[in-house]
C-alpha atoms as a PDB file:
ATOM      1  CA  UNK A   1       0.000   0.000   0.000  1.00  0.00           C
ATOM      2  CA  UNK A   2       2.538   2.393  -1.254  1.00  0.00           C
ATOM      3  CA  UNK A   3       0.124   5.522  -2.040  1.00  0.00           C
ATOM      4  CA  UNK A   4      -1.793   4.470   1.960  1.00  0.00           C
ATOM      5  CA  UNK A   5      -5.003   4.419  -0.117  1.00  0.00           C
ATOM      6  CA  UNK A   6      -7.558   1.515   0.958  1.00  0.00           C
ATOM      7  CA  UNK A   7     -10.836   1.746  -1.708  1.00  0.00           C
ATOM      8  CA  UNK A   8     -13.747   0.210  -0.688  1.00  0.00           C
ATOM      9  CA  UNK A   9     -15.667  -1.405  -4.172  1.00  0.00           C
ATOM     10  CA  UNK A  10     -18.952  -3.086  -4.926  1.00  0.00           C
ATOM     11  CA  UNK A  11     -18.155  -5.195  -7.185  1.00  0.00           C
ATOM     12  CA  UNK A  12     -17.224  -8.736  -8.650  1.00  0.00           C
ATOM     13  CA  UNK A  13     -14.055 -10.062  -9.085  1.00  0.00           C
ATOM     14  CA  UNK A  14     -13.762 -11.670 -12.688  1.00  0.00           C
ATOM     15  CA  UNK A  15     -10.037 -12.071 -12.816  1.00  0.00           C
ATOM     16  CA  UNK A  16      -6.675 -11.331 -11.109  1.00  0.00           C
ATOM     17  CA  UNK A  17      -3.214 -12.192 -12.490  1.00  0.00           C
ATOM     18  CA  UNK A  18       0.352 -11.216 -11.692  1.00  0.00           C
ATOM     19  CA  UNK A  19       2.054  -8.292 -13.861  1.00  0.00           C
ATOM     20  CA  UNK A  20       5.146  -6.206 -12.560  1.00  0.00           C
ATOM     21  CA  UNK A  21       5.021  -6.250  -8.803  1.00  0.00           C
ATOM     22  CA  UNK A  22       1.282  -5.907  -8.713  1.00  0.00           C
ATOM     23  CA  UNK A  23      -2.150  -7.989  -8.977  1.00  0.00           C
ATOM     24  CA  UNK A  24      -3.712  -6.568 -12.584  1.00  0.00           C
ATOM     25  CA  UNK A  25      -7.525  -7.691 -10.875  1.00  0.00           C
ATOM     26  CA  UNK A  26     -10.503  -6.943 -14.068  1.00  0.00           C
ATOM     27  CA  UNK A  27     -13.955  -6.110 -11.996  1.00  0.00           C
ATOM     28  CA  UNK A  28     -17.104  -5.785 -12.792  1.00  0.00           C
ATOM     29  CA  UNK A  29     -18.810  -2.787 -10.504  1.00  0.00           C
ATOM     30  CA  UNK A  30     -22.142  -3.796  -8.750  1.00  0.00           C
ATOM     31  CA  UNK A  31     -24.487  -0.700  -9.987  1.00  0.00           C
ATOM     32  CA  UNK A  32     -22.895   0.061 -13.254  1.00  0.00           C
ATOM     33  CA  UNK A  33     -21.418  -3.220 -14.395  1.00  0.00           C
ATOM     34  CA  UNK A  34     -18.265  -1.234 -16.188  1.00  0.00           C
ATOM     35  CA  UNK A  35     -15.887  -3.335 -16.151  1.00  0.00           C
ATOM     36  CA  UNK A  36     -12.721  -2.093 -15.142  1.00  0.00           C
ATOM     37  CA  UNK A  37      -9.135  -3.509 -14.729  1.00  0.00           C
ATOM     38  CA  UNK A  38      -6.962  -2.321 -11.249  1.00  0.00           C
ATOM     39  CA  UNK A  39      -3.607  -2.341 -10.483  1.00  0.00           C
ATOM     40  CA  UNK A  40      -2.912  -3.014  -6.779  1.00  0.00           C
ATOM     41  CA  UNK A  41      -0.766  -4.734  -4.352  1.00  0.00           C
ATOM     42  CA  UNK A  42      -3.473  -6.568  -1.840  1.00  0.00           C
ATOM     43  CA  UNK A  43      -7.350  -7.444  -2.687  1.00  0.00           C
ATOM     44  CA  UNK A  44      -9.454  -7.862   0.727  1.00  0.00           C
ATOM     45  CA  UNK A  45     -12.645 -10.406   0.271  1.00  0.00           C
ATOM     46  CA  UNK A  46     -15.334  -8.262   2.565  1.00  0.00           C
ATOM     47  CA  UNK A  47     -18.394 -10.047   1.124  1.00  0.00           C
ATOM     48  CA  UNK A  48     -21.032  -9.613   3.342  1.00  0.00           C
ATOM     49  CA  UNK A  49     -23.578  -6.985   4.953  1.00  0.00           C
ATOM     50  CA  UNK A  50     -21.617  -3.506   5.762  1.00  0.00           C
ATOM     51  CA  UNK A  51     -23.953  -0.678   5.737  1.00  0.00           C
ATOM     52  CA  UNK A  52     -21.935   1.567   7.810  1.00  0.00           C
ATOM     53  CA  UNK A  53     -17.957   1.289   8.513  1.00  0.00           C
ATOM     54  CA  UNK A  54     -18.116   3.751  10.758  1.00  0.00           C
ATOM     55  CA  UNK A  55     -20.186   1.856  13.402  1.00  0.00           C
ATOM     56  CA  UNK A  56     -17.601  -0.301  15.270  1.00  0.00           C
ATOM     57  CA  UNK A  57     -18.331  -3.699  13.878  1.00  0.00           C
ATOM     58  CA  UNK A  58     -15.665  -3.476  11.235  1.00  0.00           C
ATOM     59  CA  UNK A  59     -12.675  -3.539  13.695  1.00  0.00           C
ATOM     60  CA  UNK A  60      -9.929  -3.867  10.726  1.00  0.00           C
ATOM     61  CA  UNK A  61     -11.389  -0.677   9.620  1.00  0.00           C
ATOM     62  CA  UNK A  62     -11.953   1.008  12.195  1.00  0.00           C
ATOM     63  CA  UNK A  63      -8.359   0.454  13.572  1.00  0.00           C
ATOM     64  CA  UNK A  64      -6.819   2.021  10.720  1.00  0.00           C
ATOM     65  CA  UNK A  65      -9.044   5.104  10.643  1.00  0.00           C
ATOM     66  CA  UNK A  66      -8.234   5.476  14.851  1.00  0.00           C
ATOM     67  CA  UNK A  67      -4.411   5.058  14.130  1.00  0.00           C
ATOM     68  CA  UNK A  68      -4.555   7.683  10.907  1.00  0.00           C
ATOM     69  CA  UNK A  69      -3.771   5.076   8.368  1.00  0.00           C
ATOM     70  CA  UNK A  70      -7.155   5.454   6.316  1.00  0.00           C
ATOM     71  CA  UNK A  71      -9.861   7.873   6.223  1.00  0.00           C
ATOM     72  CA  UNK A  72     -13.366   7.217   4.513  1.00  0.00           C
ATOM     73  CA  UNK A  73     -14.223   8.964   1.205  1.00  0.00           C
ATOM     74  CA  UNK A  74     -17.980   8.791   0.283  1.00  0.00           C
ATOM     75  CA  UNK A  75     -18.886   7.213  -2.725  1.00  0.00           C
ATOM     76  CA  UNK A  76     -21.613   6.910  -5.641  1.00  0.00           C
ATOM     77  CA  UNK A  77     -20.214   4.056  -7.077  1.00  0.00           C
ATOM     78  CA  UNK A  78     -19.551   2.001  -3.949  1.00  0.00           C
ATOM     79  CA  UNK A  79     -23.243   1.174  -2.485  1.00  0.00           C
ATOM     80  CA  UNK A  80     -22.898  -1.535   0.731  1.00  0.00           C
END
């Protein structure tokens, strides 16, 4: 996490494979279904009911917000 950027997406996996020191992952995003292809070092499987990340259930997240490390950023495209 060079950049410290985490990005929370709504979207499906479709494929991920290995290109120069990164994880080249093609999604498909929930509302939209664009298809779009990422570059990024780690991919974190959250499937499941989140409606707020802010409420104290998510302790992964909420840890890094407390300690500085991440910060949320509303959304449009991301709808949990």
């Amino acid at each position: 996490m060079r950049t410290g950027c985490l990005k929370v997406l709504a979207a499906r996996v479709l494929a991920v494979r290995q290109e120069e020191g990164s994880l080249a992952t093609d999604i498909q995003h929930r509302q939209t279904r664009e298809i779009e292809t990422l570059h990024i070092a780690r991919i974190y499987d959250c499937t499941g009911i989140a409606r707020n990340l802010e409420d104290g259930s998510h302790t992964i997240i909420r840890s890094l917000i407390e300690r500085g490390l991440a910060r949320l950023i509303p959304s449009s495209s991301a709808s949990t």
